[in-house]
Protein backbone atom coordinates (compact mmCIF):
# COMPACT_ATOMS: atom_id res chain seq x y z
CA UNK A 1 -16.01 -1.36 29.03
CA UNK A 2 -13.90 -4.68 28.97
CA UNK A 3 -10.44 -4.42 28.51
CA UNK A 4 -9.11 -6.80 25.49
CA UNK A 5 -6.35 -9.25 26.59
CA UNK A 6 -3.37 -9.59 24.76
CA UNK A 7 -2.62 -12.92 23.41
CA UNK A 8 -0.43 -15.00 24.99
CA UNK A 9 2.03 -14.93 22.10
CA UNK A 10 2.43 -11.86 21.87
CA UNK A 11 2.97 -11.20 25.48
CA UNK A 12 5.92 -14.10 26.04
CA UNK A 13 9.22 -12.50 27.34
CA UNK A 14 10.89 -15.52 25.00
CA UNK A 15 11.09 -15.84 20.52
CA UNK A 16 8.38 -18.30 20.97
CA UNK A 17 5.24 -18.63 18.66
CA UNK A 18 2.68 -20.35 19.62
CA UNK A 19 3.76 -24.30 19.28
CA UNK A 20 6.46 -23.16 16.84
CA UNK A 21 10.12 -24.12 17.71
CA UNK A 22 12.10 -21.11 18.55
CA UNK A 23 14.42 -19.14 16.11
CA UNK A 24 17.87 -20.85 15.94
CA UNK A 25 20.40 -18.46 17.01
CA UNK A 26 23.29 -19.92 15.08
CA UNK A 27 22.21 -18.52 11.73
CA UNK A 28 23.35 -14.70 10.68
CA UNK A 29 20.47 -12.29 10.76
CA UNK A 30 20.37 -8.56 9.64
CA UNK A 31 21.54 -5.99 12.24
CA UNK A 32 18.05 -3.99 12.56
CA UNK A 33 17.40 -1.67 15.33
CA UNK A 34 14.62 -2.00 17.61
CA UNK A 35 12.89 1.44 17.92
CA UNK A 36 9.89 1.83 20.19
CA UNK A 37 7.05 3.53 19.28
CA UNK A 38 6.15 5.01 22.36
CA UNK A 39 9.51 7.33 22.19
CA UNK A 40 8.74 8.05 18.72
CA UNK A 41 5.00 9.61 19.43
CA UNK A 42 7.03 11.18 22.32
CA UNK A 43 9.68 12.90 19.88
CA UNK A 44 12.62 11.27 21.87
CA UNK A 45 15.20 13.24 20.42
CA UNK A 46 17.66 10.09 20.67
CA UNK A 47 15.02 7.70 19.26
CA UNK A 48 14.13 9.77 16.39
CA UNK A 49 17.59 9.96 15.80
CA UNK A 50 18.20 6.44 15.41
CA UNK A 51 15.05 6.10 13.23
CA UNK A 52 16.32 8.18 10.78
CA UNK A 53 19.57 6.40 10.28
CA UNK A 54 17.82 3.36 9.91
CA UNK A 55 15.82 4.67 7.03
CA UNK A 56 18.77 5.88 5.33
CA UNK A 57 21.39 3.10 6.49
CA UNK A 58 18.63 0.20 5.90
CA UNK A 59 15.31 0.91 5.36
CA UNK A 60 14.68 -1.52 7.56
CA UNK A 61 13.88 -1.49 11.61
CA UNK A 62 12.13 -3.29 14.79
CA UNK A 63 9.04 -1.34 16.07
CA UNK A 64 8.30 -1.97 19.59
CA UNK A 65 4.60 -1.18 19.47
CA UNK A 66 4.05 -2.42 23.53
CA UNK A 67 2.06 0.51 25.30
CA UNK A 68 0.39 2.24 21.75
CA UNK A 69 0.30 0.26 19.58
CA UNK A 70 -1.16 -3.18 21.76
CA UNK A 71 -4.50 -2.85 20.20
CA UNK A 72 -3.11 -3.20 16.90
CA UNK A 73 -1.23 -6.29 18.57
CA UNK A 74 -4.62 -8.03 19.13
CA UNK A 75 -6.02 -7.19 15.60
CA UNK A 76 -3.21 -8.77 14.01
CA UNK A 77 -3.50 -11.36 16.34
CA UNK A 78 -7.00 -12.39 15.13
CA UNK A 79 -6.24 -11.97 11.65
CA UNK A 80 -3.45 -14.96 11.41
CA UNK A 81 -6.54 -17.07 12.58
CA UNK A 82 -8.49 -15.23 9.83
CA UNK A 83 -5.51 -16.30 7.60
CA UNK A 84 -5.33 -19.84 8.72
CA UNK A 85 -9.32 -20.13 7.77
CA UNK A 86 -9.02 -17.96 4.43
CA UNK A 87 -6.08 -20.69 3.37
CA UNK A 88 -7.78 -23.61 4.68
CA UNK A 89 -10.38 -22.59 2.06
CA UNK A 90 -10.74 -25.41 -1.31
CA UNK A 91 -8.42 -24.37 -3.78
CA UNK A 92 -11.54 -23.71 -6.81
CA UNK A 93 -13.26 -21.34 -3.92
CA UNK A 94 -9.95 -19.85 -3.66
CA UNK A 95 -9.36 -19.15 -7.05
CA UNK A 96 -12.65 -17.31 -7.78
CA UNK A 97 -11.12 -14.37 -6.01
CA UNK A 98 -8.07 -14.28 -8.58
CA UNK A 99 -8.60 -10.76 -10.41
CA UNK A 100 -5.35 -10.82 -12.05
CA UNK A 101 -6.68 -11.32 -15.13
CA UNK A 102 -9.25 -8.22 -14.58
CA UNK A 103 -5.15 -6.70 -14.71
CA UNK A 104 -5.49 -6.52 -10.82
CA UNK A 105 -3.38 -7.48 -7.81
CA UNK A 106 -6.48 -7.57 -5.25
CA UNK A 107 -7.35 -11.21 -4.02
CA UNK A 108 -5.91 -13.84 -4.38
CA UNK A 109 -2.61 -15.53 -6.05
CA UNK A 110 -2.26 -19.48 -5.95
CA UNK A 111 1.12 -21.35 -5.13
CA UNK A 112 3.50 -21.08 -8.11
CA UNK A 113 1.75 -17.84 -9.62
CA UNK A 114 4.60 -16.18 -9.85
CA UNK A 115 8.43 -16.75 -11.45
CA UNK A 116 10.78 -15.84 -8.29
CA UNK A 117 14.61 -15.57 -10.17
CA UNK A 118 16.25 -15.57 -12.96
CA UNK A 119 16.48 -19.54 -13.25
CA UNK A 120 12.78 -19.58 -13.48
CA UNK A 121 11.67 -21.29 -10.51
CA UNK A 122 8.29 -20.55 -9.01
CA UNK A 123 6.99 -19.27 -5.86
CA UNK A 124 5.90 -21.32 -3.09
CA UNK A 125 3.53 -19.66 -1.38
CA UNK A 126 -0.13 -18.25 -1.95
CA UNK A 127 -1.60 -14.85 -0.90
CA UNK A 128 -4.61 -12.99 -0.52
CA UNK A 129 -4.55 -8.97 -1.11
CA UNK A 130 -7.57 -6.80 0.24
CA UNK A 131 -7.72 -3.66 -0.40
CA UNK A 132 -7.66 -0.87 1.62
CA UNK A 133 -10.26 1.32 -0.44
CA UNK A 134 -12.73 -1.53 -0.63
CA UNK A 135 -12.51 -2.27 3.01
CA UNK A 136 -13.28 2.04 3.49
CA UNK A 137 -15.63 2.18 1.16
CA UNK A 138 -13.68 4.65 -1.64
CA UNK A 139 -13.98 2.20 -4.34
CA UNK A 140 -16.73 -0.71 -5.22
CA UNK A 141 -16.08 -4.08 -3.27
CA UNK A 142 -14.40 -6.83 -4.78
CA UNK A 143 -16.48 -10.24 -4.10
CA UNK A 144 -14.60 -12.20 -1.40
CA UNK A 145 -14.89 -15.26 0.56
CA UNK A 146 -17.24 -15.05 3.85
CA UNK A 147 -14.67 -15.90 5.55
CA UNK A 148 -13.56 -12.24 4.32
CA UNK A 149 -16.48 -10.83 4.15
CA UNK A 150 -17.62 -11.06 7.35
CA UNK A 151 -14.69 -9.77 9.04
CA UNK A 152 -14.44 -6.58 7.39
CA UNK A 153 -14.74 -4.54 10.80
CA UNK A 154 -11.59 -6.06 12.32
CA UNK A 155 -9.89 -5.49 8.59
CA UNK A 156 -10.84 -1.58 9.25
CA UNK A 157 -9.44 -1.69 12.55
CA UNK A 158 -6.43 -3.11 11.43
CA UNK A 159 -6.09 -0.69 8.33
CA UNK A 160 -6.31 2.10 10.63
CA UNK A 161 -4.26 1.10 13.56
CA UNK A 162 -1.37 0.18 11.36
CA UNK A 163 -1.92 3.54 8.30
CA UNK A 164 -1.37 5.47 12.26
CA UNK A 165 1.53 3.66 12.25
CA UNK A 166 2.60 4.59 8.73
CA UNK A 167 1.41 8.45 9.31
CA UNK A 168 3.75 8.72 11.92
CA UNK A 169 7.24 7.78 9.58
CA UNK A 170 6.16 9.79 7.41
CA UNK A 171 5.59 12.53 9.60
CA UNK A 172 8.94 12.12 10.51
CA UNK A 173 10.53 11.77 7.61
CA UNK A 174 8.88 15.08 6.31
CA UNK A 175 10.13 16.66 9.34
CA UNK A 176 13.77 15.25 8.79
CA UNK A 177 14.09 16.31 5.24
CA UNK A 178 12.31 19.96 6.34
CA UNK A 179 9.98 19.26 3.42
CA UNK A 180 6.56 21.73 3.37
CA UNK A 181 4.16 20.80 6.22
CA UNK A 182 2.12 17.70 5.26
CA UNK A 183 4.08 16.86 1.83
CA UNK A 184 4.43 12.99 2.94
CA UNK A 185 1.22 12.64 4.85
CA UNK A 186 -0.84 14.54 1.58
CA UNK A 187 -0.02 11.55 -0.68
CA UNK A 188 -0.88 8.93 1.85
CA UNK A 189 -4.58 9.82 2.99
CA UNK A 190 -6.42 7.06 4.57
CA UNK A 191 -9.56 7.79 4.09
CA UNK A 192 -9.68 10.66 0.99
CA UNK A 193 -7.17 9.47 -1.46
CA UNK A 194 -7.59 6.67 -3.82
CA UNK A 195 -4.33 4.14 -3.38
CA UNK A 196 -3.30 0.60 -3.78
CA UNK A 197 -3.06 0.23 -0.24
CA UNK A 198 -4.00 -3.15 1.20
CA UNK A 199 -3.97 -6.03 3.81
CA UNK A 200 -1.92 -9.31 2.57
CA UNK A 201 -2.20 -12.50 4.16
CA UNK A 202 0.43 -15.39 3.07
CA UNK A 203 1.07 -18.83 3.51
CA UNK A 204 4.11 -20.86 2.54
CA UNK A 205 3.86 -24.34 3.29
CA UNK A 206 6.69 -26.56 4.64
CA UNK A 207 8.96 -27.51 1.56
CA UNK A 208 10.58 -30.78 0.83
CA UNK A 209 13.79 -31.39 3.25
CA UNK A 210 15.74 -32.14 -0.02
CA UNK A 211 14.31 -29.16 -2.80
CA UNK A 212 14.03 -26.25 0.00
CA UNK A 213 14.58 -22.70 -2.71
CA UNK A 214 12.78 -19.76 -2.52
CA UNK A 215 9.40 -18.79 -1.29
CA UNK A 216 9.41 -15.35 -2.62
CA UNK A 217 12.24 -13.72 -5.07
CA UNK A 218 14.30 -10.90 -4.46
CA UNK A 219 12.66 -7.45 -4.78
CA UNK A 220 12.35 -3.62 -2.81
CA UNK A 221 8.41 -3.31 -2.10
CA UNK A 222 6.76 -1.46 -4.48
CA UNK A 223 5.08 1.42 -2.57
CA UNK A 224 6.14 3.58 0.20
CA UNK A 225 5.83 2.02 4.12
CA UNK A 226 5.44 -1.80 5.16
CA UNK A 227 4.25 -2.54 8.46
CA UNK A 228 5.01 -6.78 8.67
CA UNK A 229 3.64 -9.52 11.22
CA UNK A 230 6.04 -12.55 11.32
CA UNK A 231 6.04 -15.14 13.80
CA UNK A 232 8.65 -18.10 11.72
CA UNK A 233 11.64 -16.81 10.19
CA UNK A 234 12.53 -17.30 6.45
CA UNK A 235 12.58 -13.20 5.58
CA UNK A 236 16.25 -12.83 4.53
CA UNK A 237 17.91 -8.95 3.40
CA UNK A 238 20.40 -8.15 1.41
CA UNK A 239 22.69 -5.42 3.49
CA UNK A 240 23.80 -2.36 0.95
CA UNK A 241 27.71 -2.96 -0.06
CA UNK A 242 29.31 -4.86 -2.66
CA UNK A 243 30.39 -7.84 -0.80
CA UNK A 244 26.70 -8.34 1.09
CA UNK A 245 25.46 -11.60 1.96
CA UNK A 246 21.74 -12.60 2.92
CA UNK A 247 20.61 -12.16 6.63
CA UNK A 248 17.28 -13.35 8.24
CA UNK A 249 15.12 -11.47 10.10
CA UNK A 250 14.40 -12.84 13.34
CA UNK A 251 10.42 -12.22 14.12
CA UNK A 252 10.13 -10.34 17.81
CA UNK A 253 6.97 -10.71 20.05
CA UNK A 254 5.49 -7.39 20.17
CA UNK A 255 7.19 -5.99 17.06
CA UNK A 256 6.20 -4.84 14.04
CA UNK A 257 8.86 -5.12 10.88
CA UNK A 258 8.65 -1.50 9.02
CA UNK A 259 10.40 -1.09 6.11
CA UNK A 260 10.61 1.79 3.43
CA UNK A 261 9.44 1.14 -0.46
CA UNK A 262 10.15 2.35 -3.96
CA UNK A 263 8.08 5.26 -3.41
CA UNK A 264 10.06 6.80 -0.65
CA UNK A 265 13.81 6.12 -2.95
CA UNK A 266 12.18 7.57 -6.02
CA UNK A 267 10.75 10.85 -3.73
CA UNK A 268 14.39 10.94 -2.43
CA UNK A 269 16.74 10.39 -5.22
CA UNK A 270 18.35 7.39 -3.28
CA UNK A 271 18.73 9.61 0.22
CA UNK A 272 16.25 7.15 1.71
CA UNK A 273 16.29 3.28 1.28
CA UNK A 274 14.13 0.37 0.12
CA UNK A 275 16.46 -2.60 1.24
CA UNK A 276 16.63 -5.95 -0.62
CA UNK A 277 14.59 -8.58 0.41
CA UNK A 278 13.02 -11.94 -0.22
CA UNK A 279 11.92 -15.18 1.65
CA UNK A 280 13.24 -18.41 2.20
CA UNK A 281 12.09 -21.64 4.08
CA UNK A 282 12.37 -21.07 7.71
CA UNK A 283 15.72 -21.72 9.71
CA UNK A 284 16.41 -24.48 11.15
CA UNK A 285 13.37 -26.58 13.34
CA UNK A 286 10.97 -23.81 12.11
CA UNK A 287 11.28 -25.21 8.05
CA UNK A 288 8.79 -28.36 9.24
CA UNK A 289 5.99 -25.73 9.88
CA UNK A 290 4.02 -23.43 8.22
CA UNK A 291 4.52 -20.26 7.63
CA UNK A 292 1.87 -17.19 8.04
CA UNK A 293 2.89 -13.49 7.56
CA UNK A 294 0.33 -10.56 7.68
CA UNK A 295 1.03 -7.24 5.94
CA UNK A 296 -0.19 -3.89 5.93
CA UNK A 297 1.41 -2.29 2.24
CA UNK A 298 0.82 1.37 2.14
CA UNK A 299 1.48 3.14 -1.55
CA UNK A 300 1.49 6.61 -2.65
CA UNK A 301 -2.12 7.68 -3.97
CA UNK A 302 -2.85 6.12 -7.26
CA UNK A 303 -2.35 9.74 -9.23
CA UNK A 304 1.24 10.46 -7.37
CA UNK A 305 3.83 10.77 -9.67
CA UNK A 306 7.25 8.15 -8.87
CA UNK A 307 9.33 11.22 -9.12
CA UNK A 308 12.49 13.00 -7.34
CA UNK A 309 10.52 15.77 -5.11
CA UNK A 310 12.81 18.89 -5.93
CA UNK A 311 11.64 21.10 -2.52
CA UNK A 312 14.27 20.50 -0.22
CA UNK A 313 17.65 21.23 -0.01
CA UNK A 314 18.70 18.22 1.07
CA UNK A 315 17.65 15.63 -1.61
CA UNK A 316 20.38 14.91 -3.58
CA UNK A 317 19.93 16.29 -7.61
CA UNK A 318 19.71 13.41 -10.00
CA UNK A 319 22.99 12.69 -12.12
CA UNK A 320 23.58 14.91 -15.27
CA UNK A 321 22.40 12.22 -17.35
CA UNK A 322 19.64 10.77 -15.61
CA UNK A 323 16.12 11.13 -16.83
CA UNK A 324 13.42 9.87 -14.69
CA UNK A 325 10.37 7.80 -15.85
CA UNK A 326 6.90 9.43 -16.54
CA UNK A 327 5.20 6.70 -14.44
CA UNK A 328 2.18 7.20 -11.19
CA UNK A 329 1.89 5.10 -8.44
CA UNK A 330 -0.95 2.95 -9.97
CA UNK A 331 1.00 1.78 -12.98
CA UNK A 332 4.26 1.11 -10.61
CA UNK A 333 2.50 -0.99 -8.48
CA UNK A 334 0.40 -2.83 -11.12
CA UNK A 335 3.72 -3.39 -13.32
CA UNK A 336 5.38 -4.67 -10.47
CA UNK A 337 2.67 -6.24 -8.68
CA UNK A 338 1.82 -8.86 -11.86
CA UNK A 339 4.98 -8.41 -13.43
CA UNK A 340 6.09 -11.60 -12.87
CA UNK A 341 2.45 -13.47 -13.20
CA UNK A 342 3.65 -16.28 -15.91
CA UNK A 343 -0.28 -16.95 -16.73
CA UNK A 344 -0.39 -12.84 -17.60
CA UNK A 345 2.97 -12.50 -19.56
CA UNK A 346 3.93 -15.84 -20.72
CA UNK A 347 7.74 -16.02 -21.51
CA UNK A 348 8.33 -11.83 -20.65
CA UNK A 349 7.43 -13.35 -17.17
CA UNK A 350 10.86 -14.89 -16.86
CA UNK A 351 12.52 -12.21 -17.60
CA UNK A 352 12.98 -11.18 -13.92
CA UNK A 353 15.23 -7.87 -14.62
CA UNK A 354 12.23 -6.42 -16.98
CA UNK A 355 10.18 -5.01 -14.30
CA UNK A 356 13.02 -3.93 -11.43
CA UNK A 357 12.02 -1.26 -8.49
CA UNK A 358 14.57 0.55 -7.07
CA UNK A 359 17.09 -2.06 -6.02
CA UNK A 360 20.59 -0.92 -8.06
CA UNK A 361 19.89 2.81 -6.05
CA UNK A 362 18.84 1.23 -2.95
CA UNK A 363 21.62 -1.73 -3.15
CA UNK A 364 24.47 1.22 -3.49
CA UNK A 365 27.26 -1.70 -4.73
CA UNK A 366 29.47 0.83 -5.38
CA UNK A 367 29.97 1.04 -1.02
């Protein structure tokens, strides 16, 4: 059988993207470690050390997936060309695929959809969502572009490659917090449970040298793991303390971005964290190009509820006072996933506290 070849740019010892300019390095970015995943599915005792404080210090970290995980390397690979082609796509094709109005955050979202802060300003980018259950066959298909459509295989590939990927933190995690055998992984099935779970594809244009704001607000994610594809920079977090200031995230060759959601801070009481983030216009050079991410979003099954898990000793109790929403995973992620959607809500879009995740627990301002 032929072996698959890595891309170039994905091989390249340097920060280099394709034609991109490199990364300036004059510009403050977030102090993430770089875990490999090859120790991890090892069990290097010093590894999985250092990937549990990052999930409690950050919620944030670098996954080396060289070795592993280079197969999923070459899927995500081919889908920023599917990306490039999806976008590329007339703007009335592309907005036949916008279900939000069918109160769903599958397809697609045009430039501006959204209201990003509390001034009101917009987003500037557009995204496509595809979901995981369609693409396995658990739920009837959503009609898509053929651009789409005809890729579906490589979509399943991906899906799989990078759900292994979230399987494995929460493995760990379960392990860490000596919850029962398969507590984590039993809310998270690939292939049995019915979740929001999904492939995003996003492009932000280049904005104008003098009106350069925000591409996408501040926010935790909504569900429970991220796996993220970056090649420009522009993804900024907010460290936990009172006196934090926003940090990019420099994209690495070979790396995935993982990050923890609202899920995994609502199962934990706070213990684990769902960092701050948003997106600005690239740094430096990199702002006169445009920007493509890919994302794998995993979320709790839709039934789950977004609820302290009281089975282990060392989640910390909620506060005498505190009394914890009756919410599941679906409505979370639909509330927080069109939220915002000014065409949905009208003026209730604006206000941007209305529909907040976990970030006053996760931000911990009183550090």
């Amino acid at each position: 059988m032929a072996t698959q070849t890595i891309p170039e740019a994905l091989t390249a010892p340097t920060q280099r993207f394709g034609d991109a300019p490199p990364f300036p390095e004059n510009v403050p970015t977030a102090p993430l470690l770089r875990l490999s995943l090859a120790k991890l599915i090892e069990r290097d005792a010093d590894e999985v050390h250092r990937f549990q404080r990052a999930c409690e210090d950050l919620g944030f970290f670098y996954l080396d997936l060289s070795g592993p995980g280079d197969s999923l390397l070459a899927d995500a690979d081919q889908l920023f060309r599917v990306g490039e082609q999806l976008f590329d796509l007339p703007l009335e094709e592309k907005q036949k695929y916008d279900f939000m109005h069918k109160n769903s955050y599958f397809g697609y979202k045009g430039f501006g959809a959204n209201v990003v802060d509390r001034k009101g300003n917009l987003d500037r980018n557009e995204f496509y969502n595809v979901s995981k259950d369609d693409i396995y066959e658990l739920s009837d298909p959503w009609p898509a572009p053929q651009v789409l459509s005809s890729r579906r295989p490589l979509m399943k590939s991906f899906i799989g490659q990078a759900h292994g990927i979230v399987t494995l933190v929460l493995e760990l995690l379960n392990e860490h917090l000596r919850l029962p055998p398969n507590t984590f992984q039993d809310m998270h099935r690939l292939e049995e449970g019915h979740s929001g779970d999904q492939i995003r594809f996003i492009k932000a244009p280049p904005q104008p040298v003098d009106d350069r704001k925000i591409a996408l607000g501040e926010h935790t994610d909504f569900g429970s793991v991220t796996v993220l594809f970056n090649r420009l920079g522009g993804l900024q977090i907010l460290p936990p303390g009172r006196d934090a200031e926003w940090c990019y995230v420099k994209p690495l060759p070979n790396h995935a971005i993982i990050n923890l959601g609202d899920a995994m801070v609502k199962f934990t009481n706070g213990l684990l964290r769902s960092n701050i983030h948003r997106v600005m216009a690239p740094p430096g050079e990199q702002a006169d190009y445009t920007r493509y991410s890919l994302v794998y979003f995993n979320r709790p099954e839709n039934d789950v509820m977004m609820k302290r898990l009281d089975i282990s000793e060392l989640i910390p109790p909620l506060d005498e006072d505190e009394v914890e929403e009756e919410i599941n995973s679906k409505d979370w992620i639909i509330r927080r996933a069109l939220g915002h959607r000014h065409a949905i809500h009208g003026d209730k879009a604006f206000d941007y506290d209305r529909i907040r995740g976990t970030e006053a627990k996760s931000q911990r301002a009183y550090l």
